[in-house]
PDB file of N, CA and C in Angstrom:
ATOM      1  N   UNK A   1      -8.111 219.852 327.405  1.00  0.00           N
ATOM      2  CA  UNK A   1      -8.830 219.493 328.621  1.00  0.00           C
ATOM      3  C   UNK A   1      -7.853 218.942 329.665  1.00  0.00           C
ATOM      4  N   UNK A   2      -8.274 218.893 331.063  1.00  0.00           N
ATOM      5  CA  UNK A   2      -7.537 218.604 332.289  1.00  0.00           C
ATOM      6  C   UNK A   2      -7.242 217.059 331.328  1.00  0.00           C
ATOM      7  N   UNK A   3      -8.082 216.191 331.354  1.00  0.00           N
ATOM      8  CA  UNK A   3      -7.304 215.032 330.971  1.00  0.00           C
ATOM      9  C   UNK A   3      -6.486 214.457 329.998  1.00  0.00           C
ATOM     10  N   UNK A   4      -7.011 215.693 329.071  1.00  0.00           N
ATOM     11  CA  UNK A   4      -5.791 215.061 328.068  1.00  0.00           C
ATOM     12  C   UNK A   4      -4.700 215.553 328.468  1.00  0.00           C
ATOM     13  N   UNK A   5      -4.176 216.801 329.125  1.00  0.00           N
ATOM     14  CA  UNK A   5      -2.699 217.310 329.725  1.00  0.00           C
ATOM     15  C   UNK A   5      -2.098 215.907 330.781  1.00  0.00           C
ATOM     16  N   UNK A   6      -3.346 215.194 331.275  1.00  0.00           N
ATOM     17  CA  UNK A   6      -2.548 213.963 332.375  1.00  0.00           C
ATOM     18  C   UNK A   6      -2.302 212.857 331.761  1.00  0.00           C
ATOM     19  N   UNK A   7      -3.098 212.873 330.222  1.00  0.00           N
ATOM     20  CA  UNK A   7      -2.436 211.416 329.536  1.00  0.00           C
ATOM     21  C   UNK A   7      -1.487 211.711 328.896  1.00  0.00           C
ATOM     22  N   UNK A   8      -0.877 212.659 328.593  1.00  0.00           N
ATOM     23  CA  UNK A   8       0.814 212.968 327.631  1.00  0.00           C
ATOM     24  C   UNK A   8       1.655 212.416 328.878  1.00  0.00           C
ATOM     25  N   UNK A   9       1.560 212.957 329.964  1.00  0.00           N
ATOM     26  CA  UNK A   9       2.391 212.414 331.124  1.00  0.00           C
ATOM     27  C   UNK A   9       2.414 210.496 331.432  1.00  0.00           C
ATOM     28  N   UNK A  10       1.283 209.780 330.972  1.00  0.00           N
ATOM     29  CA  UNK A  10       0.950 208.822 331.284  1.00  0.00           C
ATOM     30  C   UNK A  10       1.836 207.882 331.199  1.00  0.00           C
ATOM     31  N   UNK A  11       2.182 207.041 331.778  1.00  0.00           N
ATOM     32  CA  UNK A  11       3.538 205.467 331.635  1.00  0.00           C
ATOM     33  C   UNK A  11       3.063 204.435 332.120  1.00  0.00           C
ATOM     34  N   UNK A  12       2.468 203.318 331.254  1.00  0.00           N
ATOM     35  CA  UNK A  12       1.973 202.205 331.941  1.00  0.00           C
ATOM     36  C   UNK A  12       2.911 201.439 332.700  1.00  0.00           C
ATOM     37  N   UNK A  13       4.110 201.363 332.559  1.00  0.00           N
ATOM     38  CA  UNK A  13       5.330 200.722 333.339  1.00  0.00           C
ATOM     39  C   UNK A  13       4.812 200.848 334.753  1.00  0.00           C
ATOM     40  N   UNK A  14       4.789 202.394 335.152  1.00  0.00           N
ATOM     41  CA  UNK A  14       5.091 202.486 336.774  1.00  0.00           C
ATOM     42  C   UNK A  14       3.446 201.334 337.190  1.00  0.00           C
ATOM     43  N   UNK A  15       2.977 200.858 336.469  1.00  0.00           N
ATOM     44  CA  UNK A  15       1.846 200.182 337.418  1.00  0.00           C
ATOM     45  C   UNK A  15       2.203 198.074 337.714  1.00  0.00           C
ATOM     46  N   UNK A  16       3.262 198.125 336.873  1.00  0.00           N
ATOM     47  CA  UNK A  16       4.095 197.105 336.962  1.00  0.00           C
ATOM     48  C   UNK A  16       5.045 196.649 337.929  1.00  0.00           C
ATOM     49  N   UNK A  17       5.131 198.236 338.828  1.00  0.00           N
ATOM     50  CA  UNK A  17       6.443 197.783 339.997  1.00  0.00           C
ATOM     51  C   UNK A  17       5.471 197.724 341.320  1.00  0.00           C
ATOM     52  N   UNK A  18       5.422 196.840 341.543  1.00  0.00           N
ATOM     53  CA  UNK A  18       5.114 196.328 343.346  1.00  0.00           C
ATOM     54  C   UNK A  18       5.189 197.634 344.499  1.00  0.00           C
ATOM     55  N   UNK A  19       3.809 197.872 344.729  1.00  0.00           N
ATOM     56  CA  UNK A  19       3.891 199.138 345.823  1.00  0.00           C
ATOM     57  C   UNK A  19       2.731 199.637 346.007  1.00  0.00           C
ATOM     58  N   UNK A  20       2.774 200.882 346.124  1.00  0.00           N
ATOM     59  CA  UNK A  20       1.272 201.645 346.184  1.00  0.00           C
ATOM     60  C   UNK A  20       1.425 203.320 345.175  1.00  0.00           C
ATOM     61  N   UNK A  21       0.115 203.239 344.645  1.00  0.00           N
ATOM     62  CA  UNK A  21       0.216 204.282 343.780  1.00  0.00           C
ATOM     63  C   UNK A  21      -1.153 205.159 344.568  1.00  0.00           C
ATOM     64  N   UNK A  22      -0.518 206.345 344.428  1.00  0.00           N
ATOM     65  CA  UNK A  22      -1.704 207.252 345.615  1.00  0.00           C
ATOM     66  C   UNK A  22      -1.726 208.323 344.723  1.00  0.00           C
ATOM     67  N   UNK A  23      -3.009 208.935 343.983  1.00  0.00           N
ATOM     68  CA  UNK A  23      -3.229 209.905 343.672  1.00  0.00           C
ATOM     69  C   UNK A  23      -4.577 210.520 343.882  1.00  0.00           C
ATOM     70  N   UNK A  24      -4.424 211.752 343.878  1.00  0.00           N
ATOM     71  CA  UNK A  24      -5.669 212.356 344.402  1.00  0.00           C
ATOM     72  C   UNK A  24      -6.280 212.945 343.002  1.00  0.00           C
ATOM     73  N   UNK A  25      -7.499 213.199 342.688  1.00  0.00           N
ATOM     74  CA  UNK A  25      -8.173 213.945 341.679  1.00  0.00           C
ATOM     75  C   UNK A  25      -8.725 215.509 342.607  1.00  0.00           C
ATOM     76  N   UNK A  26      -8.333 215.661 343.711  1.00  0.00           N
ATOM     77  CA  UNK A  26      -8.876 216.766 344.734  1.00  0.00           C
ATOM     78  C   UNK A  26     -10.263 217.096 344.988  1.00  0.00           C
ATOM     79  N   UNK A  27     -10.469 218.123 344.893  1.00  0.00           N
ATOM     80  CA  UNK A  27     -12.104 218.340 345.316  1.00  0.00           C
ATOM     81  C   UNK A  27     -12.828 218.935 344.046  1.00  0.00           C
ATOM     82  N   UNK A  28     -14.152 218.499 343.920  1.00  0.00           N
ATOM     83  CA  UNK A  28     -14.726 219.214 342.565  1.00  0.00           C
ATOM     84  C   UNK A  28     -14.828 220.105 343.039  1.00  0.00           C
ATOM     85  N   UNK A  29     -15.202 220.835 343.795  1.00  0.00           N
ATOM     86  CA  UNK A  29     -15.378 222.204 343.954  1.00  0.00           C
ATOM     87  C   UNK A  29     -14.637 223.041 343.568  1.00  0.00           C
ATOM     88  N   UNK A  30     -13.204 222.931 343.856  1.00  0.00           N
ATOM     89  CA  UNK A  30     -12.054 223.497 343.451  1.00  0.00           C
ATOM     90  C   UNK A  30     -12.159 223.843 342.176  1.00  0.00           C
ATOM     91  N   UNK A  31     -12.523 222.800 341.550  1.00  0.00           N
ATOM     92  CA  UNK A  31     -12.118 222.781 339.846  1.00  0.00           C
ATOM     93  C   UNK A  31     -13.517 223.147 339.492  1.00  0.00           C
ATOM     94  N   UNK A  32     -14.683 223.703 340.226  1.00  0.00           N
ATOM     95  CA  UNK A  32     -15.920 224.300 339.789  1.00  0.00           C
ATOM     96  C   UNK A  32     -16.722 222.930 338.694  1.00  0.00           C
ATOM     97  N   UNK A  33     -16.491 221.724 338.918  1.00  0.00           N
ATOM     98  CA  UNK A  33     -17.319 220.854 338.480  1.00  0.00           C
ATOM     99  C   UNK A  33     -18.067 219.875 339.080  1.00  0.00           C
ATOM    100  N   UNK A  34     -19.098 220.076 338.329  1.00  0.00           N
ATOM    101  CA  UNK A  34     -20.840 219.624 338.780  1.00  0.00           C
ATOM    102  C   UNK A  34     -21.280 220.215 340.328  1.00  0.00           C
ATOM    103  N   UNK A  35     -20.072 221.753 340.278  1.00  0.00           N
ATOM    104  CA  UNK A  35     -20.678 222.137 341.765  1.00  0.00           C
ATOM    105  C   UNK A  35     -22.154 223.005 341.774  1.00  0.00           C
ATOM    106  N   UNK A  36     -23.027 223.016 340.797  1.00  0.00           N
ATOM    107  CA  UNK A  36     -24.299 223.719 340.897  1.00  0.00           C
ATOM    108  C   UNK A  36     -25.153 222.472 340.805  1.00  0.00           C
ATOM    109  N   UNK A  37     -24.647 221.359 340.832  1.00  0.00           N
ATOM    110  CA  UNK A  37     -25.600 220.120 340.346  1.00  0.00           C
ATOM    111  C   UNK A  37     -25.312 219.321 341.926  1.00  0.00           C
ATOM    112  N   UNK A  38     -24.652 219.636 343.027  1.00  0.00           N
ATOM    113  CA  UNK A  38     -23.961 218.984 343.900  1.00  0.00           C
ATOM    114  C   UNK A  38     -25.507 219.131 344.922  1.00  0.00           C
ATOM    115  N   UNK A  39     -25.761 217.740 345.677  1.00  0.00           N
ATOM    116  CA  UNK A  39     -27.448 217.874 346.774  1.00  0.00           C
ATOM    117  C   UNK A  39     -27.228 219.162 347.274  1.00  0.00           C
ATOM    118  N   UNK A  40     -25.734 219.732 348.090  1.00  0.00           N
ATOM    119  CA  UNK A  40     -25.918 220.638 348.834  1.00  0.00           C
ATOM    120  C   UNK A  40     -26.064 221.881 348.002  1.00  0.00           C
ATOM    121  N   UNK A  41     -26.270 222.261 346.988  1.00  0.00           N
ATOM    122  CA  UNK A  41     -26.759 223.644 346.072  1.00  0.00           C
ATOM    123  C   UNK A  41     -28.198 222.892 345.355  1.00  0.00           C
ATOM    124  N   UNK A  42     -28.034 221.993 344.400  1.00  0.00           N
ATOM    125  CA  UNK A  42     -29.343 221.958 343.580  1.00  0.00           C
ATOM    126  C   UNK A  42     -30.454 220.960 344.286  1.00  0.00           C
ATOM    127  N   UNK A  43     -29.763 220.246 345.535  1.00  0.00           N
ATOM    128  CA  UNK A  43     -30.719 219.392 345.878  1.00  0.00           C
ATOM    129  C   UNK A  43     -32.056 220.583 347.323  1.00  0.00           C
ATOM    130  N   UNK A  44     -31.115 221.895 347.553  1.00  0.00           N
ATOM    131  CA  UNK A  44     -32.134 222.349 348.001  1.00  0.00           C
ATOM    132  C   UNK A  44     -33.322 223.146 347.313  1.00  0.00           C
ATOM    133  N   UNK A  45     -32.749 223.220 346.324  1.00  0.00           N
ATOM    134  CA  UNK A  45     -34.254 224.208 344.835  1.00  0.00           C
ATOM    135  C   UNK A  45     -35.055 222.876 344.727  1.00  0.00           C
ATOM    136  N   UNK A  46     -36.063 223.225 345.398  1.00  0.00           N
ATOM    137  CA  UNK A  46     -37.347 221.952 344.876  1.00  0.00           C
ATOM    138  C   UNK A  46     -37.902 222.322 343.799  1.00  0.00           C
ATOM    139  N   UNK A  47     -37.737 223.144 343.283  1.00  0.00           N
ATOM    140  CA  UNK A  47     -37.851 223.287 341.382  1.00  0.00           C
ATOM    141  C   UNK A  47     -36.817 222.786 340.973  1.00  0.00           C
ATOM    142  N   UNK A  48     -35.519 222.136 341.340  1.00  0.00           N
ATOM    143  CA  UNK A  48     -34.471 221.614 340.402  1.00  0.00           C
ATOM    144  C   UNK A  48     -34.789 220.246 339.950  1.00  0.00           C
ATOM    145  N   UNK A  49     -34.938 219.994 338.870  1.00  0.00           N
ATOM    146  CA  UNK A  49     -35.467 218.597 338.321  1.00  0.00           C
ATOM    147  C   UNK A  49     -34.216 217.591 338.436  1.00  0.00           C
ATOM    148  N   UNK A  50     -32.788 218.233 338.141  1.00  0.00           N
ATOM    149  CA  UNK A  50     -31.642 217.256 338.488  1.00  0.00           C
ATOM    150  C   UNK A  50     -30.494 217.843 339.259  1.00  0.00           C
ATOM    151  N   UNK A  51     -30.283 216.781 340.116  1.00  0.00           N
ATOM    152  CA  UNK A  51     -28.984 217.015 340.626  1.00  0.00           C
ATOM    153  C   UNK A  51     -28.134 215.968 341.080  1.00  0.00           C
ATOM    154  N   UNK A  52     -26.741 215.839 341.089  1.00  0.00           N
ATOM    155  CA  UNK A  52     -26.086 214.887 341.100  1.00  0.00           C
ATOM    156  C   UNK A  52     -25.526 213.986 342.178  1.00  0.00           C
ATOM    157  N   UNK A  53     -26.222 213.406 343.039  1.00  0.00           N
ATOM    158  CA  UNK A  53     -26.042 213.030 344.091  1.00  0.00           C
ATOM    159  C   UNK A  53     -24.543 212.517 344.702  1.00  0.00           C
ATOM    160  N   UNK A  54     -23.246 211.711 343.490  1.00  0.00           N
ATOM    161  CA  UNK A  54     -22.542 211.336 343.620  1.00  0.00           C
ATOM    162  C   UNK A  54     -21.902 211.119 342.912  1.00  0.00           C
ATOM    163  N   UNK A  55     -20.275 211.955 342.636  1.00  0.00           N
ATOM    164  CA  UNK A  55     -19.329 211.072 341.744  1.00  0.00           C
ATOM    165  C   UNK A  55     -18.418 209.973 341.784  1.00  0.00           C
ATOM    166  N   UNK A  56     -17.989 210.002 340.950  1.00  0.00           N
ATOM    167  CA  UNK A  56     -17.248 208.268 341.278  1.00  0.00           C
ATOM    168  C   UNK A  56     -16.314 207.785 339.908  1.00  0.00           C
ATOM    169  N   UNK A  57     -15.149 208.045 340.581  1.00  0.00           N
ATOM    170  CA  UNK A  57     -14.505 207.734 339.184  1.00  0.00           C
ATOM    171  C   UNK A  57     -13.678 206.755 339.562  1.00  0.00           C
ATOM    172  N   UNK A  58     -12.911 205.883 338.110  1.00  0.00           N
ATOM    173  CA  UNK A  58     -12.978 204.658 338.003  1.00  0.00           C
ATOM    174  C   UNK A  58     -11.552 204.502 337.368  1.00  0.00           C
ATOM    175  N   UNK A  59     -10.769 203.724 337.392  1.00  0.00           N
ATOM    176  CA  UNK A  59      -9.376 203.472 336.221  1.00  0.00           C
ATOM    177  C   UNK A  59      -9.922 201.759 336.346  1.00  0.00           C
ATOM    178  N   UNK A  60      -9.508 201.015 334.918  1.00  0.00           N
ATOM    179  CA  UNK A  60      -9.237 199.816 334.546  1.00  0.00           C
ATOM    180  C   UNK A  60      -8.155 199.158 334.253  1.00  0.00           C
ATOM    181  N   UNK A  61      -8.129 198.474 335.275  1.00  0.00           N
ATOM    182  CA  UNK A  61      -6.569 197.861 334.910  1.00  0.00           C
ATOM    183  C   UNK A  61      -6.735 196.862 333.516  1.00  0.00           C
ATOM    184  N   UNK A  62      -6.252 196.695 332.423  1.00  0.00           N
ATOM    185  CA  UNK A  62      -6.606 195.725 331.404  1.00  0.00           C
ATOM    186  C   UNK A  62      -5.464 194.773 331.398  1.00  0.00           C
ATOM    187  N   UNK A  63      -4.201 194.864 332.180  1.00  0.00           N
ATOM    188  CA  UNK A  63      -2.783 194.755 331.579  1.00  0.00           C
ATOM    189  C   UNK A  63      -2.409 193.692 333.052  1.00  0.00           C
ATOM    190  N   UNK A  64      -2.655 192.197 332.609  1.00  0.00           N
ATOM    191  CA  UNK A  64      -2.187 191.492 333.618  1.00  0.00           C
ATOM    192  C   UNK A  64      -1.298 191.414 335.109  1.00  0.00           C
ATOM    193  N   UNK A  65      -0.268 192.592 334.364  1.00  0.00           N
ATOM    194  CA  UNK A  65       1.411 192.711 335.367  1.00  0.00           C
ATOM    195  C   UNK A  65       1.247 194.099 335.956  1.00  0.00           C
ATOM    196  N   UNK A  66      -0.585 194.444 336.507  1.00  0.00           N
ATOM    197  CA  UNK A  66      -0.581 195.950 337.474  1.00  0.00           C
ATOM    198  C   UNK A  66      -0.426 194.786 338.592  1.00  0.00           C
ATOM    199  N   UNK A  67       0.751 195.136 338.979  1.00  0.00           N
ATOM    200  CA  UNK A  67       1.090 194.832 340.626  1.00  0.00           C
ATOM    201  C   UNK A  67       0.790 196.046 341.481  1.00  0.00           C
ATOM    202  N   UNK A  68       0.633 197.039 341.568  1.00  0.00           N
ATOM    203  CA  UNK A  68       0.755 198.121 342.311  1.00  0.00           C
ATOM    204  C   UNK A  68      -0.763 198.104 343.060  1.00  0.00           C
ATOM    205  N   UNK A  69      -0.832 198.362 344.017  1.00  0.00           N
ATOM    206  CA  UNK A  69      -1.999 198.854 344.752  1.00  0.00           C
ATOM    207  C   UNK A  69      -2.347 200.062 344.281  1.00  0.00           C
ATOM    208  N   UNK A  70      -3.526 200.406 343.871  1.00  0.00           N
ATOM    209  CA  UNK A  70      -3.785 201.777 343.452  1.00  0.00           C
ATOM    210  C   UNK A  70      -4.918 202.433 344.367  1.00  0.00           C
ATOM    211  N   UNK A  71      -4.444 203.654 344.874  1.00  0.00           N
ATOM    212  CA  UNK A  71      -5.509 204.304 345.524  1.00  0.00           C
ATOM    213  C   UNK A  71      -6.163 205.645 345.240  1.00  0.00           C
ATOM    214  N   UNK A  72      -7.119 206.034 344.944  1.00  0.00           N
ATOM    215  CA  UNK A  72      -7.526 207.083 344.339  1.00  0.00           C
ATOM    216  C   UNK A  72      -8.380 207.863 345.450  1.00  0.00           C
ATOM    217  N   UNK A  73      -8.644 209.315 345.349  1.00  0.00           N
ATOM    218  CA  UNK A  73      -9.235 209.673 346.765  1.00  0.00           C
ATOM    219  C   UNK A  73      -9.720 210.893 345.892  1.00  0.00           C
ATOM    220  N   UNK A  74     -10.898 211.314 345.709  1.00  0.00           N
ATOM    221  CA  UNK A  74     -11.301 212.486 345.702  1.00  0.00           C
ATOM    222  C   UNK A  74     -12.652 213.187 346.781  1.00  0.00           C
ATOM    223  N   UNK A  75     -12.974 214.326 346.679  1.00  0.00           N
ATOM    224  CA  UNK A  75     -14.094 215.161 347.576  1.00  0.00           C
ATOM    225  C   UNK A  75     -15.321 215.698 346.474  1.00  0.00           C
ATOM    226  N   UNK A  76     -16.311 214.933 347.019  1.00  0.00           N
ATOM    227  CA  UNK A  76     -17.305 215.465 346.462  1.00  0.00           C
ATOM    228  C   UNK A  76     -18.371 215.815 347.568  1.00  0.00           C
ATOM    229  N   UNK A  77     -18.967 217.150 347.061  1.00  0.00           N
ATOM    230  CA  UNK A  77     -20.293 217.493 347.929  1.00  0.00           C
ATOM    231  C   UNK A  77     -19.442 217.489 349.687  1.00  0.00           C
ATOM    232  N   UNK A  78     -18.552 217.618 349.613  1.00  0.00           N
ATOM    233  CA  UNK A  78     -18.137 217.372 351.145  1.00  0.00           C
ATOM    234  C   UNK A  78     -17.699 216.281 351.475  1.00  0.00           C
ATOM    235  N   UNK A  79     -17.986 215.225 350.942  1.00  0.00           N
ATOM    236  CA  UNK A  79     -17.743 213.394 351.089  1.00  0.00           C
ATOM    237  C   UNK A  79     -16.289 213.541 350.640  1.00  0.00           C
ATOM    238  N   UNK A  80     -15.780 212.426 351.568  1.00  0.00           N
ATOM    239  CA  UNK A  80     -14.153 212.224 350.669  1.00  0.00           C
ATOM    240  C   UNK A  80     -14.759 210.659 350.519  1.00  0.00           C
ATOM    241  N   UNK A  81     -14.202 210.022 349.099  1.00  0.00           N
ATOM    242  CA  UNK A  81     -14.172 208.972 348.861  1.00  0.00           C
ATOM    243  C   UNK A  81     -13.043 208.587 348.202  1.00  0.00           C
ATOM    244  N   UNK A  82     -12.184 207.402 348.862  1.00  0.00           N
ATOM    245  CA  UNK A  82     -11.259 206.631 348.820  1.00  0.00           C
ATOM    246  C   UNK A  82     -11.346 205.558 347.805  1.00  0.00           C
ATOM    247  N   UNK A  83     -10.830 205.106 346.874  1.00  0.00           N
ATOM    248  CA  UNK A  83     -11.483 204.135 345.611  1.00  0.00           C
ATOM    249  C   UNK A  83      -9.887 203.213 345.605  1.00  0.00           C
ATOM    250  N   UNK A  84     -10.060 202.094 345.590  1.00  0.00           N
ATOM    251  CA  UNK A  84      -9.049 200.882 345.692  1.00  0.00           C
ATOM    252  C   UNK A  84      -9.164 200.048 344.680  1.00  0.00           C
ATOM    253  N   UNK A  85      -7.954 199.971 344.308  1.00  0.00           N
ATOM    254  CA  UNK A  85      -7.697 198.902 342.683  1.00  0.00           C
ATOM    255  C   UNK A  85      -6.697 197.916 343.219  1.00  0.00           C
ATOM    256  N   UNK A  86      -6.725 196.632 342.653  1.00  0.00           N
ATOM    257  CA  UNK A  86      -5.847 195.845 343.490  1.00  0.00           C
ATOM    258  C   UNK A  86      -5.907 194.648 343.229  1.00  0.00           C
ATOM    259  N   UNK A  87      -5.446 193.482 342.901  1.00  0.00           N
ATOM    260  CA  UNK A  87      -5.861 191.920 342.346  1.00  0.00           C
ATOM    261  C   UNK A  87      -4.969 190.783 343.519  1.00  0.00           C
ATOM    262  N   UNK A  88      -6.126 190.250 343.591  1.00  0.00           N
ATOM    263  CA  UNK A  88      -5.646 188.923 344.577  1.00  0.00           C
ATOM    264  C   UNK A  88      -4.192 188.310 344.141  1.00  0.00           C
ATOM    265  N   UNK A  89      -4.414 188.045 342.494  1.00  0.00           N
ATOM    266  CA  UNK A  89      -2.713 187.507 342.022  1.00  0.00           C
ATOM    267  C   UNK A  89      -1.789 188.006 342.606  1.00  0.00           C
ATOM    268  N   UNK A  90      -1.958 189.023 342.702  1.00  0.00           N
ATOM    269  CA  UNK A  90      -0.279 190.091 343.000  1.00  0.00           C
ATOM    270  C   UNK A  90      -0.160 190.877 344.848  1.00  0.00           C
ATOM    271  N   UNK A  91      -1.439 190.924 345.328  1.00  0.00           N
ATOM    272  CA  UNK A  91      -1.558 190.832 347.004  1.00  0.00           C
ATOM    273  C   UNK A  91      -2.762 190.111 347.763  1.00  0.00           C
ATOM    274  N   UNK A  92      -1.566 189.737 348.813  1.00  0.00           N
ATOM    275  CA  UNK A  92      -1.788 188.430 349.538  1.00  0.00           C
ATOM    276  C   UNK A  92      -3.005 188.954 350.548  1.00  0.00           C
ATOM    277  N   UNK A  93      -3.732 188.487 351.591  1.00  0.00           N
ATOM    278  CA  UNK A  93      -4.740 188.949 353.066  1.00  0.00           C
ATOM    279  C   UNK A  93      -3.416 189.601 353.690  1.00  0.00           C
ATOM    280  N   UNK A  94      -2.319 189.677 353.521  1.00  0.00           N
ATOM    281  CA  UNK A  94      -1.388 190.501 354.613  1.00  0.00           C
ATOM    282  C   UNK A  94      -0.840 191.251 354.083  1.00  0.00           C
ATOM    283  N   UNK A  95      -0.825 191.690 352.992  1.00  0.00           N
ATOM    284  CA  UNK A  95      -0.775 193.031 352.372  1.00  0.00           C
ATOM    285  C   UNK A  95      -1.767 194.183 352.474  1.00  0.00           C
ATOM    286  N   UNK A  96      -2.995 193.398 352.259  1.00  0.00           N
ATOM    287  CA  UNK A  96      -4.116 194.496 352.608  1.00  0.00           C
ATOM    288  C   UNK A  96      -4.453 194.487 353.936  1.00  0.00           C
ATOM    289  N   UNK A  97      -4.270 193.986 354.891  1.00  0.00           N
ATOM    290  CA  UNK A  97      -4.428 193.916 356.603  1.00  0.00           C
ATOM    291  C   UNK A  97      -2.859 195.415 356.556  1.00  0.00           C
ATOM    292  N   UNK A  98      -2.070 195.173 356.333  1.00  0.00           N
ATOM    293  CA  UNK A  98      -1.065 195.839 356.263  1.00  0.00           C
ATOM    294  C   UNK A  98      -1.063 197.538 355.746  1.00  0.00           C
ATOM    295  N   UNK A  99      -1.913 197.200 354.221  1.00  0.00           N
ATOM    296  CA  UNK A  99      -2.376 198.439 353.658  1.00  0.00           C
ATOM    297  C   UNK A  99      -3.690 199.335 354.895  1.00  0.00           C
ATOM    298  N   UNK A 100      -4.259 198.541 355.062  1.00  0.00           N
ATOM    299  CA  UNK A 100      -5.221 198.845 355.793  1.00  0.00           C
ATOM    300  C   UNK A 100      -5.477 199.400 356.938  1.00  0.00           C
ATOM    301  N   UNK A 101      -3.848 198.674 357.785  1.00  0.00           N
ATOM    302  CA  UNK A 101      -3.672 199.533 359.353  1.00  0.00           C
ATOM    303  C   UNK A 101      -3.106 200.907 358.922  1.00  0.00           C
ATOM    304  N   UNK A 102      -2.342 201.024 357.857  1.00  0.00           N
ATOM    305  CA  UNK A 102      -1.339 201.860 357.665  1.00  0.00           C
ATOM    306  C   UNK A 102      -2.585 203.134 356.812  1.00  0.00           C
ATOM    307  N   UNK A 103      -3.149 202.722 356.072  1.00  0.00           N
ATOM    308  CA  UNK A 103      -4.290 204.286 355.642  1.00  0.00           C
ATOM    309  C   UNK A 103      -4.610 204.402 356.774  1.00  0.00           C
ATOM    310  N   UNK A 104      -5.857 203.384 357.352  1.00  0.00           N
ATOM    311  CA  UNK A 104      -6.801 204.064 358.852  1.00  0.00           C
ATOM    312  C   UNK A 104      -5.484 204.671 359.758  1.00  0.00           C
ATOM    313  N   UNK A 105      -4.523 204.705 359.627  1.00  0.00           N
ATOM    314  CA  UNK A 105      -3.806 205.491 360.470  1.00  0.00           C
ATOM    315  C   UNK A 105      -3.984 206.745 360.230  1.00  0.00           C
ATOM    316  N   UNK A 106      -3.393 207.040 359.048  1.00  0.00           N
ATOM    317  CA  UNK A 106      -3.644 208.223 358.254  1.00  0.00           C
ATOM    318  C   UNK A 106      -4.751 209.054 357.956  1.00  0.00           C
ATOM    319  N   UNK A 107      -5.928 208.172 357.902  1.00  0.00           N
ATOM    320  CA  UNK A 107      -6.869 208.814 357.870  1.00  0.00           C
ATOM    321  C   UNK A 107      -7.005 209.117 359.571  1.00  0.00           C
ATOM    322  N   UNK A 108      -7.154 208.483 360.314  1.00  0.00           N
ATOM    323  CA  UNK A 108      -7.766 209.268 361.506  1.00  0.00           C
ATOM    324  C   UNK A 108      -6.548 210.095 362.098  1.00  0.00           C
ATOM    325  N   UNK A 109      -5.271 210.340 361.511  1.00  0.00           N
ATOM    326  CA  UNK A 109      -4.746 211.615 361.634  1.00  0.00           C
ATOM    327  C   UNK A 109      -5.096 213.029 360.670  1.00  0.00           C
ATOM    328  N   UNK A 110      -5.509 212.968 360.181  1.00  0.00           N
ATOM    329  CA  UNK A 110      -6.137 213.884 358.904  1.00  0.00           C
ATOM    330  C   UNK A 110      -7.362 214.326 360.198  1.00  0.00           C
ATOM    331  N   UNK A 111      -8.092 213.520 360.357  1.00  0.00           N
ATOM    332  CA  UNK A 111      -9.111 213.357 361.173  1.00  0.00           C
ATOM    333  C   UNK A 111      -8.898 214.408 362.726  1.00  0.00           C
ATOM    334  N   UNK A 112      -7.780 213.723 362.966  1.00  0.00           N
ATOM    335  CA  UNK A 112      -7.561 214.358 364.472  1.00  0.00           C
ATOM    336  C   UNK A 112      -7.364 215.788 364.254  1.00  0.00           C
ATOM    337  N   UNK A 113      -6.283 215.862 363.187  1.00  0.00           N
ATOM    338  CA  UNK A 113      -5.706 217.164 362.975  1.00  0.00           C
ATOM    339  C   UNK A 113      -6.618 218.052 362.541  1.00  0.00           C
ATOM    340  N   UNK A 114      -7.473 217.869 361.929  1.00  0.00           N
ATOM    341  CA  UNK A 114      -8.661 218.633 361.337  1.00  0.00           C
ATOM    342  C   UNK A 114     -10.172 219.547 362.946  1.00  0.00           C
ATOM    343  N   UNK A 115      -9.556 218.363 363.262  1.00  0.00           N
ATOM    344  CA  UNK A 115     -10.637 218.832 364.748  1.00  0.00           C
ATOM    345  C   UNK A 115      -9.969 219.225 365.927  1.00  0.00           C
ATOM    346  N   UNK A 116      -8.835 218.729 365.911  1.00  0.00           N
ATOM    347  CA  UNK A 116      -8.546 218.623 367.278  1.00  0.00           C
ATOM    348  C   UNK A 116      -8.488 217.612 368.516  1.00  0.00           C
ATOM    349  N   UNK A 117      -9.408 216.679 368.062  1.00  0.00           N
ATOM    350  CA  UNK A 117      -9.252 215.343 368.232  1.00  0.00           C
ATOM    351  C   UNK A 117     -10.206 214.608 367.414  1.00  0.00           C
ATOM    352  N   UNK A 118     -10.171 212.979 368.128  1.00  0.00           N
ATOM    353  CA  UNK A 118     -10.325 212.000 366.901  1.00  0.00           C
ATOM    354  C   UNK A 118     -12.078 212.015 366.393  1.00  0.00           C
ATOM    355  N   UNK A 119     -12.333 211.913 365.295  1.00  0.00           N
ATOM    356  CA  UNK A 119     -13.826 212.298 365.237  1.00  0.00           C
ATOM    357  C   UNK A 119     -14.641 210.847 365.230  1.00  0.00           C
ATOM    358  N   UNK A 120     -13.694 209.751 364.987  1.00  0.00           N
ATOM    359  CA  UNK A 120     -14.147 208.484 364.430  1.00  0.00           C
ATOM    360  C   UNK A 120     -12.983 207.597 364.825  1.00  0.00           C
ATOM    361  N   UNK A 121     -13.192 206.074 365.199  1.00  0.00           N
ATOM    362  CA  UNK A 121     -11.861 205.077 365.422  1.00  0.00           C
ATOM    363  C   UNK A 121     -12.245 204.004 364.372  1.00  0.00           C
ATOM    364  N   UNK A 122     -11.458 204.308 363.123  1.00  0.00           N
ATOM    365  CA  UNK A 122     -11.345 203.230 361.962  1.00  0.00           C
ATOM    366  C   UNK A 122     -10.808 202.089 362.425  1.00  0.00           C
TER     367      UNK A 122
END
């Protein structure tokens, strides 16, 4: 399975060094999962008894010394959702004011570039 090929790769170390860890899981669609269960296919069959309104995935830090900011971003149903891991011990209010100007940058260039101009001011 996709995940067991990403846990042979796995190293708890790198979540120990001070920074930001950015990975994407991409779009379910791509990878053809829960895309017949997604509102925009099964939520229009009003005979469909289920469909999956939203995914949402999760990592646990258990291991005191994750210093790293972790950011996770995947696309579902069309939604991009951004998911943030992160502990007060290890960043300060000016790390995340910091983290914070520096994504909404990024995102509303993704943003611009995608349209042509800005669609939203984060």
């Amino acid at each position: 399975m996709l995940f067991d090929q990403a846990a042979a790769n796995f190293n708890p170390a790198m979540f120990s060094t001070p920074g930001i860890i950015s990975s994407s899981f991409g779009r379910f669609s791509s990878l053809k999962l829960l895309e017949s269960f997604t509102p925009a296919i099964a939520g229009k069959e009003k005979s469909r008894a289920l469909f999956v309104q939203d995914a949402w995935l999760a990592l646990r830090a258990a291991e005191k010394e994750v210093t790293a900011v972790i950011v996770m971003t995947w696309e579902y149903d069309g939604r991009m959702t951004i998911h943030l891991l992160g502990s007060s011990r290890w960043q300060s209010d000016e790390v995340w004011n910091n983290f914070v100007k520096s994504y909404s940058g990024l995102i509303a260039q993704v943003l611009e570039d995608k349209s042509g101009n800005a669609k939203s001011k984060l």
